[in-house]
Protein backbone atom coordinates (compact mmCIF):
# COMPACT_ATOMS: atom_id res chain seq x y z
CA UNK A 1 -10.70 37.04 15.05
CA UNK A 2 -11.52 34.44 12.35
CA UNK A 3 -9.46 31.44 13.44
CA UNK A 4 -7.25 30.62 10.83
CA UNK A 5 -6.62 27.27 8.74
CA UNK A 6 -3.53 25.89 7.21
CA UNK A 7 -3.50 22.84 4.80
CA UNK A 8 -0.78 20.36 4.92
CA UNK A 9 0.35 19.37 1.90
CA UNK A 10 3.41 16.80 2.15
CA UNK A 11 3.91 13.65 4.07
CA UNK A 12 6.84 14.49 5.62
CA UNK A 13 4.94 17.18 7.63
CA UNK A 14 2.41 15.52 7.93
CA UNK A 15 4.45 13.22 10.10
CA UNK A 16 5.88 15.51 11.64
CA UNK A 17 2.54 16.50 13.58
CA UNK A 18 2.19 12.81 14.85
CA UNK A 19 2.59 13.21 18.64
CA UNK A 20 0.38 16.50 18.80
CA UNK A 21 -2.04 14.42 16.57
CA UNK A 22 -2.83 11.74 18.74
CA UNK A 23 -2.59 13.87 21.46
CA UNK A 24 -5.58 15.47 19.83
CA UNK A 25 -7.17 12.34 19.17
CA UNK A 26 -6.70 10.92 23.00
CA UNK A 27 -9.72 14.23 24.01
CA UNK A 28 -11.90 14.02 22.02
CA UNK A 29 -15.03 11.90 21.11
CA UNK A 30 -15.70 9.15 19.12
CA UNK A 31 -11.93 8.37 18.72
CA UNK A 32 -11.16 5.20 17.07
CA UNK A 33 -8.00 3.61 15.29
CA UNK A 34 -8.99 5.00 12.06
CA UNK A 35 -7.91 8.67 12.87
CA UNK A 36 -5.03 7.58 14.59
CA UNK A 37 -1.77 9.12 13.23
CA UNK A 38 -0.40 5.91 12.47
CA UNK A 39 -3.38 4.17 10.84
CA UNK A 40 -3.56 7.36 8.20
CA UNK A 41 0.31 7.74 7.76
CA UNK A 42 -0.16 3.56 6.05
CA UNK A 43 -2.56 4.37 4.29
CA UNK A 44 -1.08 7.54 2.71
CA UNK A 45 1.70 5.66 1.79
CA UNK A 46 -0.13 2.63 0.26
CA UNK A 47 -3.39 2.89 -1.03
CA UNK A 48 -3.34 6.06 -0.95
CA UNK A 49 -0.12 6.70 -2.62
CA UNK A 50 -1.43 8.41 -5.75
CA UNK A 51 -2.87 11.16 -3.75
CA UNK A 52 -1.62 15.00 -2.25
CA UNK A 53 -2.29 15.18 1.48
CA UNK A 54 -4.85 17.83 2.16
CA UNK A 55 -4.59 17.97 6.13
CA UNK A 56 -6.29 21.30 7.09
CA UNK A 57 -5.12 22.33 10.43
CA UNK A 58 -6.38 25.00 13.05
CA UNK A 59 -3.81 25.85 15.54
CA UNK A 60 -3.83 27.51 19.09
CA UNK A 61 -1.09 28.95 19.55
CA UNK A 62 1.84 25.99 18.96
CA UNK A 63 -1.15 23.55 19.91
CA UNK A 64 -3.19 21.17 17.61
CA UNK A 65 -6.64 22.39 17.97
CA UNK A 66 -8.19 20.72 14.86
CA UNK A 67 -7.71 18.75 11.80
CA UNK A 68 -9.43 17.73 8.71
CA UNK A 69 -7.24 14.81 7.51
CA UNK A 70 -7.82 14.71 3.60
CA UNK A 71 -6.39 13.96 0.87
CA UNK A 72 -6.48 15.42 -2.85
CA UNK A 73 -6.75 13.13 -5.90
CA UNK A 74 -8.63 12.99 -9.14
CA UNK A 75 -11.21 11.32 -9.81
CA UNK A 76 -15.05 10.46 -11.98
CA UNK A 77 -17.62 11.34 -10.37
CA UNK A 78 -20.76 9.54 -12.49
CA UNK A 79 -18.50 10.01 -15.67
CA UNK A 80 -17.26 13.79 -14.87
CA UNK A 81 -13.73 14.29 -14.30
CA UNK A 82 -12.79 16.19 -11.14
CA UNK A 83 -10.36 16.97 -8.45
CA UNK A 84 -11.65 15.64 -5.04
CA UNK A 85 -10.70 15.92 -1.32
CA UNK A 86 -11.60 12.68 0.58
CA UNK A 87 -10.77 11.76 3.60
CA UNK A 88 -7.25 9.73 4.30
CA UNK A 89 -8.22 6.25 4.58
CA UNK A 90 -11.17 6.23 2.29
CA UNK A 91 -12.81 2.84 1.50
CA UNK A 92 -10.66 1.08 4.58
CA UNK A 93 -12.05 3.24 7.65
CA UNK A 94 -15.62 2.98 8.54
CA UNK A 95 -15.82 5.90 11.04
CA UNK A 96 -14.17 9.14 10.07
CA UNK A 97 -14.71 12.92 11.28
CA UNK A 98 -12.51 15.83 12.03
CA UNK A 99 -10.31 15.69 14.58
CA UNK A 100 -11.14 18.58 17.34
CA UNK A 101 -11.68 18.66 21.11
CA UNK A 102 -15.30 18.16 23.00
CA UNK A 103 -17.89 20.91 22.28
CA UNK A 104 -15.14 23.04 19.71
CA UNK A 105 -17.82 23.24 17.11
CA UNK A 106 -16.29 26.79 16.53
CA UNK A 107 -12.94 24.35 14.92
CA UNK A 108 -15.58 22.24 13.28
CA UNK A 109 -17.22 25.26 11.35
CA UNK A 110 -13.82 26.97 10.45
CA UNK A 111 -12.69 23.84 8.98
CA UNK A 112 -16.00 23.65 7.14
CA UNK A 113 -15.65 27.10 5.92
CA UNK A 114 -12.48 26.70 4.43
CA UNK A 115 -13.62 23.32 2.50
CA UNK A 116 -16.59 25.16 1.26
CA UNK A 117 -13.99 27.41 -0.43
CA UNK A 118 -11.64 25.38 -1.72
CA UNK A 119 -13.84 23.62 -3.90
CA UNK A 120 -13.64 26.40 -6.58
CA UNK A 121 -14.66 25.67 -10.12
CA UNK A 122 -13.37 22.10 -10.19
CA UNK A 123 -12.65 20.46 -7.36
CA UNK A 124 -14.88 18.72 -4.55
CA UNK A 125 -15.38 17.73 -1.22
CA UNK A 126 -16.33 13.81 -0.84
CA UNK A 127 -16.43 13.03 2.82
CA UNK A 128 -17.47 8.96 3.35
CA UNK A 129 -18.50 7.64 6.44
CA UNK A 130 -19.41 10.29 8.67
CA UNK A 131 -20.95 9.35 11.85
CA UNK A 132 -24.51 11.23 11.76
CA UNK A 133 -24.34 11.91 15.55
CA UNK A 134 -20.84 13.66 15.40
CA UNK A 135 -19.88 17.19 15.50
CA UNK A 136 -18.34 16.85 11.77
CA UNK A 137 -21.87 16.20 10.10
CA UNK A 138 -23.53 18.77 12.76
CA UNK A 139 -21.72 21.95 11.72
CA UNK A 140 -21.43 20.58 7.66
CA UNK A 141 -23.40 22.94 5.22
CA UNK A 142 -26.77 22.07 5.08
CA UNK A 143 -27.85 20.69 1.77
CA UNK A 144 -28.50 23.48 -0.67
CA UNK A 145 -27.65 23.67 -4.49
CA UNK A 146 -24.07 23.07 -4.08
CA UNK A 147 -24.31 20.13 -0.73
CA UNK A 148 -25.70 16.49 -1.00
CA UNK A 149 -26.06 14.69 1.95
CA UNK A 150 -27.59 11.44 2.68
CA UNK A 151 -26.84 7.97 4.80
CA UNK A 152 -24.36 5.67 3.80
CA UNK A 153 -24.08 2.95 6.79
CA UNK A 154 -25.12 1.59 9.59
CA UNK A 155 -22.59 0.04 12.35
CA UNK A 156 -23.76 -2.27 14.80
CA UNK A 157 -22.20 -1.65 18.18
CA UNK A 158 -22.86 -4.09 21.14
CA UNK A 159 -22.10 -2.18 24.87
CA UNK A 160 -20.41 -4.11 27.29
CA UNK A 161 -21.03 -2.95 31.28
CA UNK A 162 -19.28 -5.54 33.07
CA UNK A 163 -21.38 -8.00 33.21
CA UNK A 164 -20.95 -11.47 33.44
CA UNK A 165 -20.55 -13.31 30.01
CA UNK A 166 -24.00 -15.69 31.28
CA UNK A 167 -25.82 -12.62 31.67
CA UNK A 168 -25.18 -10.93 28.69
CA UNK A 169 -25.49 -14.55 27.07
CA UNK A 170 -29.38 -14.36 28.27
CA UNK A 171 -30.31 -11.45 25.95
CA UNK A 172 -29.73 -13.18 23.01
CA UNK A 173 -32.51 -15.67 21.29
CA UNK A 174 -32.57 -18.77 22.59
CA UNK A 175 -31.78 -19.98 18.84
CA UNK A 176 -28.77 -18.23 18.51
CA UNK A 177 -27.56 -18.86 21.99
CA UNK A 178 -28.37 -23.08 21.18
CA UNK A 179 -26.23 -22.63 17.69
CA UNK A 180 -23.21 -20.92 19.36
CA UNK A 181 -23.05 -23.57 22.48
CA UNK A 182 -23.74 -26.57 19.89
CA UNK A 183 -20.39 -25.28 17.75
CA UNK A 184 -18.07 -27.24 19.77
CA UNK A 185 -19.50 -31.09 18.89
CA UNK A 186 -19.14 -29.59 14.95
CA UNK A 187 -15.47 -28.84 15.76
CA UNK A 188 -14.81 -32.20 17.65
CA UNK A 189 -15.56 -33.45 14.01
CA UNK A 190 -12.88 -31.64 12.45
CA UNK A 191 -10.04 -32.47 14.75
CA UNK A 192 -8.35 -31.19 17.07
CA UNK A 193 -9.65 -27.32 17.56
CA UNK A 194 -8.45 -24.74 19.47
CA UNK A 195 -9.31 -21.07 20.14
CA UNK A 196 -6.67 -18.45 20.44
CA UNK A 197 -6.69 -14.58 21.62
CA UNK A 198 -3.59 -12.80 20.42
CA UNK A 199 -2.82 -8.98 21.00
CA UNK A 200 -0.34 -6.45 20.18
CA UNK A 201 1.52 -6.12 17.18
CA UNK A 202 4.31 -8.38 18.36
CA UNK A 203 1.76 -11.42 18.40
CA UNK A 204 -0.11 -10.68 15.70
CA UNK A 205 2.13 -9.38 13.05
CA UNK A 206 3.91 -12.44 12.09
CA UNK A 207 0.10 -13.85 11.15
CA UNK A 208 -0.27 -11.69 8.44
CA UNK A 209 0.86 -14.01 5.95
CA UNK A 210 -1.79 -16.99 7.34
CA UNK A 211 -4.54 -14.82 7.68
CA UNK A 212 -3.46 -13.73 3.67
CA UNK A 213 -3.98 -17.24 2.51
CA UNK A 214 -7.18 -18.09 4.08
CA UNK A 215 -9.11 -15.07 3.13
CA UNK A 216 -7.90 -15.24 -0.54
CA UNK A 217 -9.32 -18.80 0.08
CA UNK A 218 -12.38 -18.08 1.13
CA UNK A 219 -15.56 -17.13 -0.67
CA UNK A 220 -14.96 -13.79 0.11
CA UNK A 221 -12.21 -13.71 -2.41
CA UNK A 222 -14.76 -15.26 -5.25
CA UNK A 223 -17.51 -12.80 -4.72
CA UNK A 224 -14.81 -10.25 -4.97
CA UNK A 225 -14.67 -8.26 -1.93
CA UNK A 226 -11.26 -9.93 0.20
CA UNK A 227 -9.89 -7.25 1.83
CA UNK A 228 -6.56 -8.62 1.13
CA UNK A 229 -6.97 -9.77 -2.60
CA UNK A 230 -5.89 -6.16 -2.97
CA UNK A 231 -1.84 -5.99 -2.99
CA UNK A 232 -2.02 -1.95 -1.52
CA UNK A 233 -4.48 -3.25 1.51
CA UNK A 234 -1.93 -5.81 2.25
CA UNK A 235 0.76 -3.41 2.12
CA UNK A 236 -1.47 -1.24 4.37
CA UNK A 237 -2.05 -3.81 7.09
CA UNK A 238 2.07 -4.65 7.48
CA UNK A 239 2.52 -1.31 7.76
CA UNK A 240 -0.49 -0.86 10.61
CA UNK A 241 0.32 -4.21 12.43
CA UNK A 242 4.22 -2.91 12.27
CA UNK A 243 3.02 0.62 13.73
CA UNK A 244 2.68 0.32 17.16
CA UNK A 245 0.51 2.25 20.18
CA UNK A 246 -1.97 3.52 20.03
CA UNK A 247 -2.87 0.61 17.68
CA UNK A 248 -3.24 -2.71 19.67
CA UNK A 249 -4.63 -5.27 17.31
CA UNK A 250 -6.67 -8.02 18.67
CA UNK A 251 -6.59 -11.48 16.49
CA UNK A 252 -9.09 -14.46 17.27
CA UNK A 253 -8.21 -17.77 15.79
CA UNK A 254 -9.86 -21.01 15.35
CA UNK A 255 -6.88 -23.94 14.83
CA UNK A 256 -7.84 -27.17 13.40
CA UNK A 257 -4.67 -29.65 13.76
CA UNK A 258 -2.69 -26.66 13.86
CA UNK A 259 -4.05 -24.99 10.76
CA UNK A 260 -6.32 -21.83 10.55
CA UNK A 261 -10.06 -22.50 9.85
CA UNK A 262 -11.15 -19.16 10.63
CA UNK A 263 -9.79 -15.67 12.10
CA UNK A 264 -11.17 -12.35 12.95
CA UNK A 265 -8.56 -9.39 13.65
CA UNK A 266 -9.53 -5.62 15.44
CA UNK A 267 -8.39 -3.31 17.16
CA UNK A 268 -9.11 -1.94 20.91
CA UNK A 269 -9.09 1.66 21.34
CA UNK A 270 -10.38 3.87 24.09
CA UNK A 271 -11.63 0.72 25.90
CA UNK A 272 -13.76 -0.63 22.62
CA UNK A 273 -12.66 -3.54 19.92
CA UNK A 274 -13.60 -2.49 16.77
CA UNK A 275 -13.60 -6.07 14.73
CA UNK A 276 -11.67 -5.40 11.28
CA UNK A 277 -11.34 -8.17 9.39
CA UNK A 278 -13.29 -11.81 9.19
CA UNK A 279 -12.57 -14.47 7.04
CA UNK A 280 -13.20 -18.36 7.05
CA UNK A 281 -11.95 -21.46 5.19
CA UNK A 282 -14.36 -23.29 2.50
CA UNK A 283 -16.01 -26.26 4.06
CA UNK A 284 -16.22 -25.29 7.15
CA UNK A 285 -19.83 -23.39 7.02
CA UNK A 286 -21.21 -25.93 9.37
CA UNK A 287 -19.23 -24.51 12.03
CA UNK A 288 -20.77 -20.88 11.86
CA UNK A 289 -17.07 -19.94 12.36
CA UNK A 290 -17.53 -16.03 12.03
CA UNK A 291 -20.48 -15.94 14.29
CA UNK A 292 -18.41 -18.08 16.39
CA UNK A 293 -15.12 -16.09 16.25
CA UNK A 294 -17.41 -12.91 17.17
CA UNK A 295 -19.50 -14.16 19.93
CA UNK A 296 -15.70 -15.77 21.81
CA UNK A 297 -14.27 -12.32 20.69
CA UNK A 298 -17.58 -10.47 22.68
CA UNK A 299 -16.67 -12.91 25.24
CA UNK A 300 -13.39 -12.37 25.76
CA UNK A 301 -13.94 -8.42 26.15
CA UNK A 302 -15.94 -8.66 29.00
CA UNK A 303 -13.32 -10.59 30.54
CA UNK A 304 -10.49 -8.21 30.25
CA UNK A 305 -12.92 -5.11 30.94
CA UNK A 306 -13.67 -3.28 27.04
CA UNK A 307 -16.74 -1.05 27.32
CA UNK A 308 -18.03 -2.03 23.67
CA UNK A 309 -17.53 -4.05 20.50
CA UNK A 310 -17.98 -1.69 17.36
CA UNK A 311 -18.84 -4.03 14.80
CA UNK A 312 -18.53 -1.96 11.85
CA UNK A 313 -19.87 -2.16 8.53
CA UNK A 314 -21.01 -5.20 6.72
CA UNK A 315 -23.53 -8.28 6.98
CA UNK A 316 -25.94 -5.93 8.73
CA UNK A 317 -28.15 -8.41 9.54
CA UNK A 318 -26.07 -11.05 10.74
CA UNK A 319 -24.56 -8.83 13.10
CA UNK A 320 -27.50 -8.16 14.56
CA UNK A 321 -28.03 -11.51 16.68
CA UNK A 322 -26.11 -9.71 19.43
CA UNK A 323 -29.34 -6.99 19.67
CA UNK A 324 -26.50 -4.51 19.03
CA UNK A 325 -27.14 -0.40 19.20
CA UNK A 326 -27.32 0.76 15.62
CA UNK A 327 -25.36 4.05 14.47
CA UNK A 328 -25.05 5.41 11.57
CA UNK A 329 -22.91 7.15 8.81
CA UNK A 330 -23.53 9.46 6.22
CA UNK A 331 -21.79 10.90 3.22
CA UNK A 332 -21.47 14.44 2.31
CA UNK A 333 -20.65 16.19 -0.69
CA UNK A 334 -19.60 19.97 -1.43
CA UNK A 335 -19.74 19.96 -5.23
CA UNK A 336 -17.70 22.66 -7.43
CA UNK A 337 -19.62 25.90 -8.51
CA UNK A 338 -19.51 24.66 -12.04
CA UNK A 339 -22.76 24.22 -13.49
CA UNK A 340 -21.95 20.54 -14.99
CA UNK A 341 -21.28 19.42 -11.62
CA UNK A 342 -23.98 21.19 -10.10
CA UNK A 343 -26.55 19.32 -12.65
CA UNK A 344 -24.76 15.85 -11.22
CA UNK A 345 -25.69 17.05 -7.29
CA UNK A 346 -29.40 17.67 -8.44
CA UNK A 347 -29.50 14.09 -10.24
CA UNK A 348 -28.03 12.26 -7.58
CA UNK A 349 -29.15 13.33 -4.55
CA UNK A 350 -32.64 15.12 -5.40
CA UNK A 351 -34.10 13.30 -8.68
CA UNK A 352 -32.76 10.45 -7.10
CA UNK A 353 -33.92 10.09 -4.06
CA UNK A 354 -37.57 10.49 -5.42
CA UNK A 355 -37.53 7.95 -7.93
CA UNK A 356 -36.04 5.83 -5.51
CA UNK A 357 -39.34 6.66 -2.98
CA UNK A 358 -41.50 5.82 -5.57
CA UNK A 359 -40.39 2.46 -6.76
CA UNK A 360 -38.86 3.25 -9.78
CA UNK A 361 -35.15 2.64 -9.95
């Protein structure tokens, strides 16, 4: 029997399949806090607010076997109106997939098969930030005239097996390991500096506000990409501090005379810290604060027994002084049978791509 899929289509029961969902979650691999129930009920009522949920569901019996949590909006896509499907938390998750227990690739495919025809004459499929080694982008339709498909990230991810912070400390260049331990005497410049670890909601929520200010201080806010120089993302982030289990945030803080120089906030899940958001004050470059924050952060998970910092995307190279493992994303696209949009799949992801091998572009 062809398993069958139903789409969600309101919020309210949407939440109403939170416990099964991160029941779901809890089995299956590559779980992180993006899919958690919580982290994509914020979003879908703050940045996401313009949007109809799209949550396509496979059931077994009463029990959640799979989901594809989407969401349906309009949109251009290189000038062409359309109707889209993206996933729910688009642009703030960096690792996103359908939800669906080890080895089910059958769920994967049926959930695939009903995408591939919903798209109909206007509407597409716009998945972002697919892990390439996950079942999602194993069973998705192989490119063809109506598929694109091509890398989008990659995501540093630094394993931690229990050793001893001097150990791990060893494997990274001398250099880097002389800048890092040199930090302090920079700090004793300052004033008086101290490093704090703060987790769960109830210890980190109420810095919301500080870590507001300094990152709409920083140059981040300038050159235009502050997380939180965007009024929804704040909104977001009270509601996903405010949310509790299985979202435990993790904030690192650097305090100069009692004010914030620098922070860095994640989230553990599953064992791994999956760093979020970084952020420094002006003047302060001389300190290598983010580096700094990170390495303490790296530090501090060995100590209390994480199996792996995901580092997510961003300053690629940077992040790789800690000789991280590199994954990576990719995006795929189901575009609409219509032969306007079907022109826009050949330019962008076969002319494209050529040009772009040859130089030209």
């Amino acid at each position: 029997m062809t398993a069958q899929v139903h789409v969600v289509r309101s919020r309210e029961d949407f939440a109403e399949l939170g416990e099964a969902w991160n029941e779901l979650l809890a089995e299956m691999p590559g779980a992180n806090p993006f899919l958690a129930h919580q982290w994509l009920s914020a979003w879908l009522d703050t940045v996401g607010a313009a949007g109809r949920p799209y949550v396509a569901v496979l059931r077994d019996g009463q029990r959640l076997r799979a989901a594809a949590p989407l969401v349906e909006q309009r949109c251009q896509y290189y000038g062409l109106p359309a109707t889209e499907l993206c996933f729910v938390g688009n642009v703030t998750s960096d690792r996103v997939q359908f939800l669906a227990r080890p080895d089910d690739l059958e769920a994967h495919r049926a959930l695939w098969n009903h995408l591939r025809d919903a798209t109909g004459w206007n509407r597409m499929v716009r998945l972002e930030e697919v892990p390439s080694d996950s079942p999602t982008a194993a069973t998705a339709p192989a490119a063809g005239s109506r598929v694109g498909r091509e890398p989008s990230s990659d995501l540093p991810f630094v394993p931690l097996n229990g050793e001893p912070w001097p150990e791990f400390e060893k494997r990274l260049k001398k250099k880097f390991r002389t800048e890092m331990r040199t930090r302090y005497k920079v700090f004793d410049t300052w004033g008086e500096w101290e490093l704090q670890f703060l987790r769960g909601a109830a210890e980190v929520a109420p810095r919301l506000d500080a870590m507001i200010e300094l990152e709409t201080a920083s140059a981040k806010q300038s050159a235009g990409y502050a997380f939180f120089g965007n009024p929804a993302n704040i909104e977001f982030m009270r509601r996903v501090l405010s949310a509790g289990s299985p979202l435990d945030p993790l904030l690192t803080q650097l305090k100069v005379d009692g004010s914030l120089v620098a922070h860095l906030l994640g989230y553990i899940h599953h064992g791994v810290y999956c760093a979020y958001n970084i952020a420094y004050r002006p003047g302060h470059e001389k300190g290598s604060p983010g580096k700094w924050l990170l390495c303490r952060t790296i530090e501090h998970g060995l100590e209390i027994g994480l199996t792996g910092v995901d580092i997510l995307r961003g300053a690629t190279s940077m992040k790789r002084l800690w000789d991280p493992e590199m994954f990576h994303n990719e995006r795929i696209v189901l575009f609409p049978a219509n032969p306007i949009h079907r022109l826009a799949k050949l330019a962008v992801f076969d002319i494209r791509p050529r040009l772009k091998s040859r130089g030209i572009g």
